[in-house]
Protein backbone atom coordinates (compact mmCIF):
# COMPACT_ATOMS: atom_id res chain seq x y z
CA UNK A 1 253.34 244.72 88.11
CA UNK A 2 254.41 241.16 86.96
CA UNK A 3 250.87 239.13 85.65
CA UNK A 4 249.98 235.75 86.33
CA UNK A 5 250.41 236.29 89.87
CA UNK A 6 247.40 235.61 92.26
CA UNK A 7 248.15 237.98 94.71
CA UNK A 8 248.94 242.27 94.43
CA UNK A 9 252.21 243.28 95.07
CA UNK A 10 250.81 246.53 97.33
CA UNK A 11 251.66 246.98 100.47
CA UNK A 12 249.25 248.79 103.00
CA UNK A 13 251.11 250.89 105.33
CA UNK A 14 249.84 252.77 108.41
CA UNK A 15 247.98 256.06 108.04
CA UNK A 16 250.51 259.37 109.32
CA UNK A 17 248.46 259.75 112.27
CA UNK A 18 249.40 256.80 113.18
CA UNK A 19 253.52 256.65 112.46
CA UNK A 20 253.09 260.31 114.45
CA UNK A 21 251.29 259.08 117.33
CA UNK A 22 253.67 258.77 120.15
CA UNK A 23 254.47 255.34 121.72
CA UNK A 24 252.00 254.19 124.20
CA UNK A 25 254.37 253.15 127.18
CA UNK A 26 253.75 249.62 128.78
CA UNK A 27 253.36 248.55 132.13
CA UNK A 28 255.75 249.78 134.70
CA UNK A 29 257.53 247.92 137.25
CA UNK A 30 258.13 249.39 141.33
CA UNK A 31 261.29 251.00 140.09
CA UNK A 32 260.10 252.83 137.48
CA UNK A 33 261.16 251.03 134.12
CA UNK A 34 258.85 250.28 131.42
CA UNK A 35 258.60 246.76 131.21
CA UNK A 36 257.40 246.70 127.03
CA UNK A 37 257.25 243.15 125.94
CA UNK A 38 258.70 241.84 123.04
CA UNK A 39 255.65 239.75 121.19
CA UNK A 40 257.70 236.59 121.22
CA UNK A 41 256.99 233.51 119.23
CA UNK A 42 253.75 234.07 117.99
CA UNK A 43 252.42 234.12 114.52
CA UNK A 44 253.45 237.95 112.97
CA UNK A 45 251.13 239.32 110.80
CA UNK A 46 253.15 242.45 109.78
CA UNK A 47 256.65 242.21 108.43
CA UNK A 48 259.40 244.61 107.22
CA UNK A 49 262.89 243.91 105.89
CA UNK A 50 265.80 245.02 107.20
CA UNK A 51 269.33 244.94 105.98
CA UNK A 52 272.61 244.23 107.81
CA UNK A 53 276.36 244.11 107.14
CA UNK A 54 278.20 241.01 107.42
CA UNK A 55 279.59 242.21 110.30
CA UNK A 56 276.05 242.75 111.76
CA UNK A 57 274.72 239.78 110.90
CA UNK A 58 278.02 238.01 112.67
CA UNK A 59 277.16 240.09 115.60
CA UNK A 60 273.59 239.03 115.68
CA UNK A 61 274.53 235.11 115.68
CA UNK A 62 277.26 236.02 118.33
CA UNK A 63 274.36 237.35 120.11
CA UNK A 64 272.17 233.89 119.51
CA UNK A 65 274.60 231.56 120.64
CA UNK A 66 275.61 233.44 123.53
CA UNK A 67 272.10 233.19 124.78
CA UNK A 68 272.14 229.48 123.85
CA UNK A 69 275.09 229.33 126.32
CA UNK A 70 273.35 231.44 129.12
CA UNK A 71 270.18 228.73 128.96
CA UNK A 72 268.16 231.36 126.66
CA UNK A 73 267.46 230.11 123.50
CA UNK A 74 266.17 232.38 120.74
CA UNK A 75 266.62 232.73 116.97
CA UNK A 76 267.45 236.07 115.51
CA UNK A 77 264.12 237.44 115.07
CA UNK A 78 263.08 237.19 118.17
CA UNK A 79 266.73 238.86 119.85
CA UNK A 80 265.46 241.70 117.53
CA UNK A 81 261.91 241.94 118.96
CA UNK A 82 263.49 242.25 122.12
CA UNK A 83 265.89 244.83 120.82
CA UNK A 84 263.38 246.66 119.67
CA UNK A 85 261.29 246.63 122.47
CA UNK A 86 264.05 246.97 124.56
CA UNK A 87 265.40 250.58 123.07
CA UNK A 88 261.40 251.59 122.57
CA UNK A 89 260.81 251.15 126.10
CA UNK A 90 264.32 253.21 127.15
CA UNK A 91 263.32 256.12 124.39
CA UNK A 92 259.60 256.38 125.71
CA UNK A 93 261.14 257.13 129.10
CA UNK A 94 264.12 258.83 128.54
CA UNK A 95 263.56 260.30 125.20
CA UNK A 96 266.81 262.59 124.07
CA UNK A 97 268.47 261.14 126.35
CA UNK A 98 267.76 257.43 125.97
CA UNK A 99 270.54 255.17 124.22
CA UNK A 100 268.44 255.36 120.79
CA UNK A 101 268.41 259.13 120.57
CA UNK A 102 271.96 259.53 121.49
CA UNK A 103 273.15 256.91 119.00
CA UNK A 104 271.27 258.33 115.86
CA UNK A 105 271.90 261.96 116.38
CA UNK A 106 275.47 261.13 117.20
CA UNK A 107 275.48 259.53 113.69
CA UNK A 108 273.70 262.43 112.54
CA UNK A 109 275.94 264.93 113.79
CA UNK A 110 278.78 262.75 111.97
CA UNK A 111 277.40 262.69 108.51
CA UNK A 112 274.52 265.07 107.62
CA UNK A 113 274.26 264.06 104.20
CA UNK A 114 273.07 260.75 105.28
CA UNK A 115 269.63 259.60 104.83
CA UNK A 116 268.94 259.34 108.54
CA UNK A 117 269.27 263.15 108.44
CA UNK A 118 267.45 263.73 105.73
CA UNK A 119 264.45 262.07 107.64
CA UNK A 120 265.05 258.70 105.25
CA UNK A 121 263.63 257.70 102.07
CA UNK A 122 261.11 260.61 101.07
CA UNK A 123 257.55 259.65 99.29
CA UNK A 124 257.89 259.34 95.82
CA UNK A 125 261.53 257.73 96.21
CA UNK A 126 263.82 254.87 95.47
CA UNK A 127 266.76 253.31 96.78
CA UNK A 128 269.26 252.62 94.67
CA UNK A 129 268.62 249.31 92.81
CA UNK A 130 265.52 249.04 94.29
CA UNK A 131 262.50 248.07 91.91
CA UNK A 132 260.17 249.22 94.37
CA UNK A 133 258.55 252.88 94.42
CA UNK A 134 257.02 254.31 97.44
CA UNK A 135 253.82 257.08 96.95
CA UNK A 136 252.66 258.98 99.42
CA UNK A 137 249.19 257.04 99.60
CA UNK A 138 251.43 255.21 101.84
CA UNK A 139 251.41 252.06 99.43
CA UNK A 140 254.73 250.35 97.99
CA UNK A 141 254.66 249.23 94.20
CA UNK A 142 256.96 246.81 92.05
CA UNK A 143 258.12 248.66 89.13
């Protein structure tokens, strides 16, 4: 870990019982759909980091100023919030069969060498150029 720094590098990550748990569903409207709310523009307290293609971050500003044009305003984070909730809410009521399943395991069925199939990064692993190491305390440490 790199000195002179004020502040530890850790990360605290949720226990297994919780990553197992399954998703609580939110309220449901008269037709049946799960109305999950993305939190919106609040202060965040947890954050991860996610990486795109160029072509998937073009996709995602397509997406921003399409909603600018519609009279919906939003910045990227939050059309992701949504996303998420969006696909959460369809797999907690349609589970195999909601657009999330189907998507991964079709991606799975292409390529089962890839690290979606393999379940992701295991504990005790690093990505490639990464200088991080993840144990299976469930912390993440700079090398």
């Amino acid at each position: 870990m790199a000195t002179g720094r004020g502040r530890s590098r850790r990360v605290s990550l949720p226990g297994v019982a919780e990553l197992l748990r399954s998703a609580s569903p939110g309220p449901v409207d008269p037709d049946g759909e799960d109305q999950r709310q993305a939190s919106g523009r609040e202060r965040h307290t947890q954050k991860i980091t996610v990486y795109l293609s160029a072509e998937e971050l073009l996709d995602l500003e397509r997406a921003r100023l399409a909603l600018l044009r519609y009279g919906a305003a939003a910045d990227r984070g939050r059309i992701v919030r949504e996303a998420i909730a969006v696909l959460l809410a369809d797999l907690d009521a349609r589970g195999m069969d909601s657009l999330l399943a189907r998507r991964i395991a079709s991606v799975n069925r292409a390529d089962p060498d890839s690290d979606a199939a393999a379940g992701g990064a295991r504990p005790g692993s690093t990505r490639p150029g990464s200088t991080h190491q993840e144990h299976a305390t469930g912390t993440i440490e700079s090398a």
